[in-house]
Protein backbone atom coordinates (compact mmCIF):
# COMPACT_ATOMS: atom_id res chain seq x y z
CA UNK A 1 118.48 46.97 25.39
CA UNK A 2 118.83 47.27 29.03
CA UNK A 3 117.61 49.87 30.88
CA UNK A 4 118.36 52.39 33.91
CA UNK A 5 115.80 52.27 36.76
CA UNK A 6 116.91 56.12 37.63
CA UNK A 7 115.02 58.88 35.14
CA UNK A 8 112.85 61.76 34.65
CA UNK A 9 110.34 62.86 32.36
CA UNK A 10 107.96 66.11 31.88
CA UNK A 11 105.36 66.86 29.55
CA UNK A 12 103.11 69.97 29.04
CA UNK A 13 99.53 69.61 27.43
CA UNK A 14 97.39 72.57 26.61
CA UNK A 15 93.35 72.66 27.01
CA UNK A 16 91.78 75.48 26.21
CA UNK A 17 92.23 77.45 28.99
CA UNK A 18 94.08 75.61 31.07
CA UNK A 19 97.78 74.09 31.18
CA UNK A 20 98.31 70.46 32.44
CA UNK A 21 101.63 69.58 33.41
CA UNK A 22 103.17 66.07 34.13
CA UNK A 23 106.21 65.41 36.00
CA UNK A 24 107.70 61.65 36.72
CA UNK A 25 110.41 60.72 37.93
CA UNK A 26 111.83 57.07 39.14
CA UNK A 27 114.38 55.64 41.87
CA UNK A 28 115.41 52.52 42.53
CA UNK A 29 112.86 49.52 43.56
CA UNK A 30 112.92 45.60 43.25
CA UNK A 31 109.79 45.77 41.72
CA UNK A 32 107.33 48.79 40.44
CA UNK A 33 105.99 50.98 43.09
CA UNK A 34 103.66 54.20 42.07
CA UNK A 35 103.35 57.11 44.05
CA UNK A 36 100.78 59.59 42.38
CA UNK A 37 100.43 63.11 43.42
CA UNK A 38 96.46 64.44 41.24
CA UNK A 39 94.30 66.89 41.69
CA UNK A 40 91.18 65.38 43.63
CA UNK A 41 89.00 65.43 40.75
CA UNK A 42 91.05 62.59 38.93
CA UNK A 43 92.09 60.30 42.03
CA UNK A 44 89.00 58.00 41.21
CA UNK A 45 91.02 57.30 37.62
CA UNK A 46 94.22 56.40 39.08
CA UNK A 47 93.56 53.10 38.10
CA UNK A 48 93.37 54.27 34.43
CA UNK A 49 96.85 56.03 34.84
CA UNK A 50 98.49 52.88 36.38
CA UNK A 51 97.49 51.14 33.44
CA UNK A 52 99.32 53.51 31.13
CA UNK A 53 102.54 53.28 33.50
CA UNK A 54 102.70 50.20 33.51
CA UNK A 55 102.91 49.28 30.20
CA UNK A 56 106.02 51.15 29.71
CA UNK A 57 107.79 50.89 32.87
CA UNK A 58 108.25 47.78 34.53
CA UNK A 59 110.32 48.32 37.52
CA UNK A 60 111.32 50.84 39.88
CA UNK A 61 109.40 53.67 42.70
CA UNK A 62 107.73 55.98 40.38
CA UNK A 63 107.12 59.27 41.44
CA UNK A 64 104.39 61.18 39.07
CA UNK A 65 102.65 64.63 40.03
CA UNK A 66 99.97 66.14 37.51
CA UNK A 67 98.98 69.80 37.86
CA UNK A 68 96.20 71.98 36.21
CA UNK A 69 96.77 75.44 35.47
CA UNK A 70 94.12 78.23 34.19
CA UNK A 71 95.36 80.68 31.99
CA UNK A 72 96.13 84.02 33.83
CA UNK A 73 92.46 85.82 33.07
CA UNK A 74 90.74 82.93 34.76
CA UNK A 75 93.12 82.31 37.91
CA UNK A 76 90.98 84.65 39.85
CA UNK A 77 88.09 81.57 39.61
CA UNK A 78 90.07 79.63 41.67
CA UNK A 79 90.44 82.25 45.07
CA UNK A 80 87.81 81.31 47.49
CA UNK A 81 87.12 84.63 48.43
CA UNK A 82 84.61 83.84 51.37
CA UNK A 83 87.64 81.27 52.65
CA UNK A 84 90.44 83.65 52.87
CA UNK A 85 88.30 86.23 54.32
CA UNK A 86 87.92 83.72 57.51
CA UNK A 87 91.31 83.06 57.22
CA UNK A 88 92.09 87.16 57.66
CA UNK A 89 89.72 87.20 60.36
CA UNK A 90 90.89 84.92 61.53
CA UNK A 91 94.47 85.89 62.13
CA UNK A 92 93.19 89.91 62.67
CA UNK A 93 91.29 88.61 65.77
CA UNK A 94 94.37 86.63 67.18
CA UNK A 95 96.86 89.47 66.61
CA UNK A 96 94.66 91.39 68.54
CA UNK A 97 94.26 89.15 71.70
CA UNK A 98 97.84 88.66 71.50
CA UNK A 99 99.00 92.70 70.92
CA UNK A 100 101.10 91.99 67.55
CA UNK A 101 100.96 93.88 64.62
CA UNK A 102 98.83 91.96 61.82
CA UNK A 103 100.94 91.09 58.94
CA UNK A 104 99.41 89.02 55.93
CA UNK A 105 101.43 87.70 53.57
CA UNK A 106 98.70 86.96 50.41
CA UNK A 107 101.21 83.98 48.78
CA UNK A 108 100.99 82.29 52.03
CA UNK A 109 97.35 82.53 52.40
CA UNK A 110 97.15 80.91 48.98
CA UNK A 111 98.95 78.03 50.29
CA UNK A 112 96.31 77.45 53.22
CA UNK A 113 94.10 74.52 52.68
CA UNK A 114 90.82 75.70 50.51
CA UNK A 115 92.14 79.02 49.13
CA UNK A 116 92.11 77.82 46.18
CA UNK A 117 88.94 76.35 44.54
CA UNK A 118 89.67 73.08 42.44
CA UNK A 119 87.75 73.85 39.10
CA UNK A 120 88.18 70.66 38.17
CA UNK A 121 85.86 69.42 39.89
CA UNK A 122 83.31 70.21 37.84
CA UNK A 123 82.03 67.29 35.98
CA UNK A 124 82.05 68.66 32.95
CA UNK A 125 85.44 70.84 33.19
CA UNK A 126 86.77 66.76 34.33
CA UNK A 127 85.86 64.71 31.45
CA UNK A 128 86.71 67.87 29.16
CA UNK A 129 90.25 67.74 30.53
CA UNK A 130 90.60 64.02 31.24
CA UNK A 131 91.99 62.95 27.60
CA UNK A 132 94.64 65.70 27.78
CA UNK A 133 95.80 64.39 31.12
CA UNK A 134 95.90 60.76 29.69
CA UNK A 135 97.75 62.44 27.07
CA UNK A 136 100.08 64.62 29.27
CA UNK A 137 100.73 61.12 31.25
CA UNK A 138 101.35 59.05 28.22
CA UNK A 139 103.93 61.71 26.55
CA UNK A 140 105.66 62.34 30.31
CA UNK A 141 106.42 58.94 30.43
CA UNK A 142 107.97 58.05 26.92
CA UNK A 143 110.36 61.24 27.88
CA UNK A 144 111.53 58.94 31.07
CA UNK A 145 111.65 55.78 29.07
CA UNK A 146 113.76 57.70 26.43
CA UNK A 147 116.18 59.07 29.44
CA UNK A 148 116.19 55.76 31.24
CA UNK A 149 117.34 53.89 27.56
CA UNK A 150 119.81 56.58 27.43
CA UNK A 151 121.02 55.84 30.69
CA UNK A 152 121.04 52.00 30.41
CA UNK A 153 123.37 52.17 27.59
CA UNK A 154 126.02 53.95 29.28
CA UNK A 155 125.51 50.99 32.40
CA UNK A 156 125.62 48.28 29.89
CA UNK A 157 129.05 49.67 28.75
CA UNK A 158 130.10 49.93 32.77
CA UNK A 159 128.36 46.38 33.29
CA UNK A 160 130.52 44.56 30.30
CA UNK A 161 133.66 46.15 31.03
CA UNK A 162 133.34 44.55 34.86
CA UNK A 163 132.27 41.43 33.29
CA UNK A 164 135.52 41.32 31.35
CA UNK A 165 137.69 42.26 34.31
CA UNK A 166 135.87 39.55 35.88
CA UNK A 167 136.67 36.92 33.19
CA UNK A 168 140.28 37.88 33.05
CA UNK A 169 140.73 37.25 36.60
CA UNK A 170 138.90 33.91 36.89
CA UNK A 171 141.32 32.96 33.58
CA UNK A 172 144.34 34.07 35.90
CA UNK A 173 143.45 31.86 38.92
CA UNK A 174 142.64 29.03 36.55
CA UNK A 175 146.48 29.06 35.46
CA UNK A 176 147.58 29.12 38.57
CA UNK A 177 146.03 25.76 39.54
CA UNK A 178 148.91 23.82 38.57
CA UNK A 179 151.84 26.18 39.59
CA UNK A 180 150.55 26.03 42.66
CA UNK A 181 150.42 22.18 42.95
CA UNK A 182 153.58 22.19 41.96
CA UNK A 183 155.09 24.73 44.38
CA UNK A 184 153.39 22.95 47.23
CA UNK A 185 155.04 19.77 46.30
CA UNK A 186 158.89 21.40 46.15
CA UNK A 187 158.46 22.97 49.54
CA UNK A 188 156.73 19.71 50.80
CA UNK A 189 159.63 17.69 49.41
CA UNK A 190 162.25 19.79 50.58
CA UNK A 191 160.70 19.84 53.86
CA UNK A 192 160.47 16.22 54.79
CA UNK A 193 164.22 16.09 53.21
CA UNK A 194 165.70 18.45 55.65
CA UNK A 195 163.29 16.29 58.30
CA UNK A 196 165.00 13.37 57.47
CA UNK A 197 168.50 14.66 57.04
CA UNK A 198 171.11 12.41 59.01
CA UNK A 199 168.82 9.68 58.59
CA UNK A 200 169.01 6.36 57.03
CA UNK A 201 165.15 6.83 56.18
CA UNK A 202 164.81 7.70 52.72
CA UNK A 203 162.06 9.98 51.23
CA UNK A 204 158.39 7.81 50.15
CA UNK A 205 157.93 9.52 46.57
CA UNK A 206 154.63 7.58 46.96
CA UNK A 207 153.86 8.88 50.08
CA UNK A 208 154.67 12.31 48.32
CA UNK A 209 152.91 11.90 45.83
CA UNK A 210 149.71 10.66 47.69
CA UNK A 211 150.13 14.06 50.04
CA UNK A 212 150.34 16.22 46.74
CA UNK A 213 147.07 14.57 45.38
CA UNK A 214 145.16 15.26 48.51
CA UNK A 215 146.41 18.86 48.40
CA UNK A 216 145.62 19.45 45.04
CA UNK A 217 142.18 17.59 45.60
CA UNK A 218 141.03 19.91 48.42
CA UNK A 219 142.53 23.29 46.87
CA UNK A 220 140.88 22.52 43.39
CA UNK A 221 138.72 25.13 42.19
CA UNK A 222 137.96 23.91 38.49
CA UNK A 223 134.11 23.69 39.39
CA UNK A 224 133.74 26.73 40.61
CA UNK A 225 135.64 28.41 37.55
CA UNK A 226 133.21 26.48 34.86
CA UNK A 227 130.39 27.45 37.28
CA UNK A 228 131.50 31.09 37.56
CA UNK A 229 131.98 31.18 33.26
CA UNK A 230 128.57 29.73 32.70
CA UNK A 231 127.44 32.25 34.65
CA UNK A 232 129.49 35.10 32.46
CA UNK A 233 128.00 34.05 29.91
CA UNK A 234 124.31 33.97 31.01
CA UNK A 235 125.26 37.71 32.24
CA UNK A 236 126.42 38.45 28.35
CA UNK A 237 123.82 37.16 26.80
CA UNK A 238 121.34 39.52 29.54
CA UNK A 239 123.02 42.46 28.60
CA UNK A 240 122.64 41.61 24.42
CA UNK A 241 118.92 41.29 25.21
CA UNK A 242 116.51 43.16 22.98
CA UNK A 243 113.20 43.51 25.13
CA UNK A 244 112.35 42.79 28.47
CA UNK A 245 113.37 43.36 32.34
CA UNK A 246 116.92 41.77 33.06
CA UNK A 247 117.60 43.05 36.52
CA UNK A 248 116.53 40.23 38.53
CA UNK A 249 118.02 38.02 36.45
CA UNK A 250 121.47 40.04 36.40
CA UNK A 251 121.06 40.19 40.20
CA UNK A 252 120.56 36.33 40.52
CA UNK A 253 123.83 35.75 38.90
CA UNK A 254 125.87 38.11 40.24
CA UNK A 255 124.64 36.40 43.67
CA UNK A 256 125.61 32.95 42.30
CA UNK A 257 129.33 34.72 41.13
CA UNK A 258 130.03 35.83 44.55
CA UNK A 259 129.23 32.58 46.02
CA UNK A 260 131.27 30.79 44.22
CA UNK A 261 134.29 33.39 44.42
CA UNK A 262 133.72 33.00 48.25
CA UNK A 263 134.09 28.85 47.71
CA UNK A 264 137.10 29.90 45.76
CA UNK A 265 138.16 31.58 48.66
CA UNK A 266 137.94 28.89 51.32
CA UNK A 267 140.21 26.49 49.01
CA UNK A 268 142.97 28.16 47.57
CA UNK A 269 145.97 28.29 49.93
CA UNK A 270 147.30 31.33 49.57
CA UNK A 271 149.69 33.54 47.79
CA UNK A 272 148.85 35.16 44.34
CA UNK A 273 145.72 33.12 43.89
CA UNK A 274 144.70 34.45 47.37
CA UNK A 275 144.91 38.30 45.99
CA UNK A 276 143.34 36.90 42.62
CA UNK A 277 140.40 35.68 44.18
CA UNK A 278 139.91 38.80 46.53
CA UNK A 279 140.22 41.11 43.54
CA UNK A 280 137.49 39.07 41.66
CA UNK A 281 135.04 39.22 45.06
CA UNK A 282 135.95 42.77 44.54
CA UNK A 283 134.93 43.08 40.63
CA UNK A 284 132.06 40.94 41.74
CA UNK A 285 130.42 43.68 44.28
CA UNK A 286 131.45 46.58 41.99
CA UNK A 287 129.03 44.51 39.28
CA UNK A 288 126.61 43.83 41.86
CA UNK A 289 126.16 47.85 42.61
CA UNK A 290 125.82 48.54 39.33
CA UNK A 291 123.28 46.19 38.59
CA UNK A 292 120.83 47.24 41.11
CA UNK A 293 119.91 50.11 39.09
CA UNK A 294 118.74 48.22 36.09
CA UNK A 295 115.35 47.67 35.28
């Protein structure tokens, strides 16, 4: 099952008096990148939280920002009384020397660095809570794995409808080969005739024939059609996968596709297979966008 590298997840744990809260989300990344947002008392155990991460999500720029709440009778713990009193002098004393009107707005002082007292500090108060966060972590993180499953089934469905387009377009410039061939050699043919017109010099089939061969020879694409199926069917049999990362190796072969749509492109002469093989180099990209957001 393939997965999305786009999700998010949230997950609420409650501790006795206090409320932790886990938000993740992810974004796009060629490999896995973690950006964690703690409370100080827990940065030394980021490690530990990696850990947990990373055995569920294997690519993508993680984004993960843990909170702790006190219940409502013990938020007043948290105001460092002594702090915003400085801050209020603060201000009072500048208002003054500059002749405005003092105007404190409390929910901005809260938001001043120190206000608030991290209780979690406390040693004890830390290791009480610490299981809960790994537990708040843990259950915020199967939520995004869950939504990023969710999403990678509705790419897989996008990504093997492309694939088919794909395949019916490399069919269509296959049987084309040898109508073009044989086009080439009509207008060639009629072309020397009309040349030779009024003449006694009659037309070389062999000569013909040898010009024909050379064409065909340089505007033959046959390798790059078994190359470009072999790789369709590598690209299946990634998106049938049961376990395991298959963006990189969905991203290596849509590379491979394109180049050898743009070999394709160099040799055919012109005409429908011209607009066939722009249209695949089309389907190509579209398949290439889509895969960069699997994991």
């Amino acid at each position: 099952m393939i997965r999305s590298m786009t999700g998010f997840g949230t997950a609420d744990v409650q501790c006795d008096k206090w409320t932790l809260r886990t938000e993740v989300r992810t974004v796009n990344h060629r490999d896995l990148q973690l950006s964690l947002r703690l409370p100080d008392a827990f940065h030394l155990r980021e490690a530990d939280l990696q850990k947990i991460i990373e055995k569920k999500i294997r690519r993508g720029h993680l984004y993960l920002a843990l909170t702790c709440r006190p219940a409502t009778d013990e938020a007043a713990m948290l105001v460092d009384h002594q702090r915003l009193a400085g801050y209020v002098a603060a201000l009072r004393a500048l208002a003054e020397s500059e002749g405005l009107p003092l105007e404190v707005d409390l929910a901005e002082l809260l938001r001043l660095p120190g206000a608030l007292v991290d209780a979690t500090t406390d040693v004890e108060l830390r290791d009480t809570l610490w299981p809960h966060v790994v537990k708040a972590v843990a259950a915020a993180t199967d939520a995004l794995v869950e939504m990023r499953e969710a999403e990678g089934a509705n790419l897989r469905r996008q990504l093997e409808e492309v694939r088919r387009s794909i395949g019916t377009l490399v069919d269509a410039i296959e049987g084309e080969r040898e109508t073009v061939v044989v086009a080439y050699r009509d207008r060639l043919k009629e072309r020397v005739t009309k040349l030779l017109a009024g003449t006694d010099v009659p037309v070389s089939e062999e000569s013909l024939a040898r010009e024909v061969a050379f064409y065909a020879d340089r505007a033959d694409v046959s390798e790059e059609i078994e190359r470009l199926r072999s790789h369709l069917k590598q690209f299946g049999e990634a998106l049938d996968a049961d376990e395991g990362p298959v963006g990189r190796r969905m991203e290596f072969l849509g590379q491979e596709m394109l180049r050898e749509a743009s070999t394709m492109a160099a040799k055919v002469p012109g005409g429908v297979q011209v607009r066939q093989v722009l249209d695949l180099k089309s389907e190509i990209e579209r398949l290439r966008e889509q895969v960069r957001n699997v994991e």
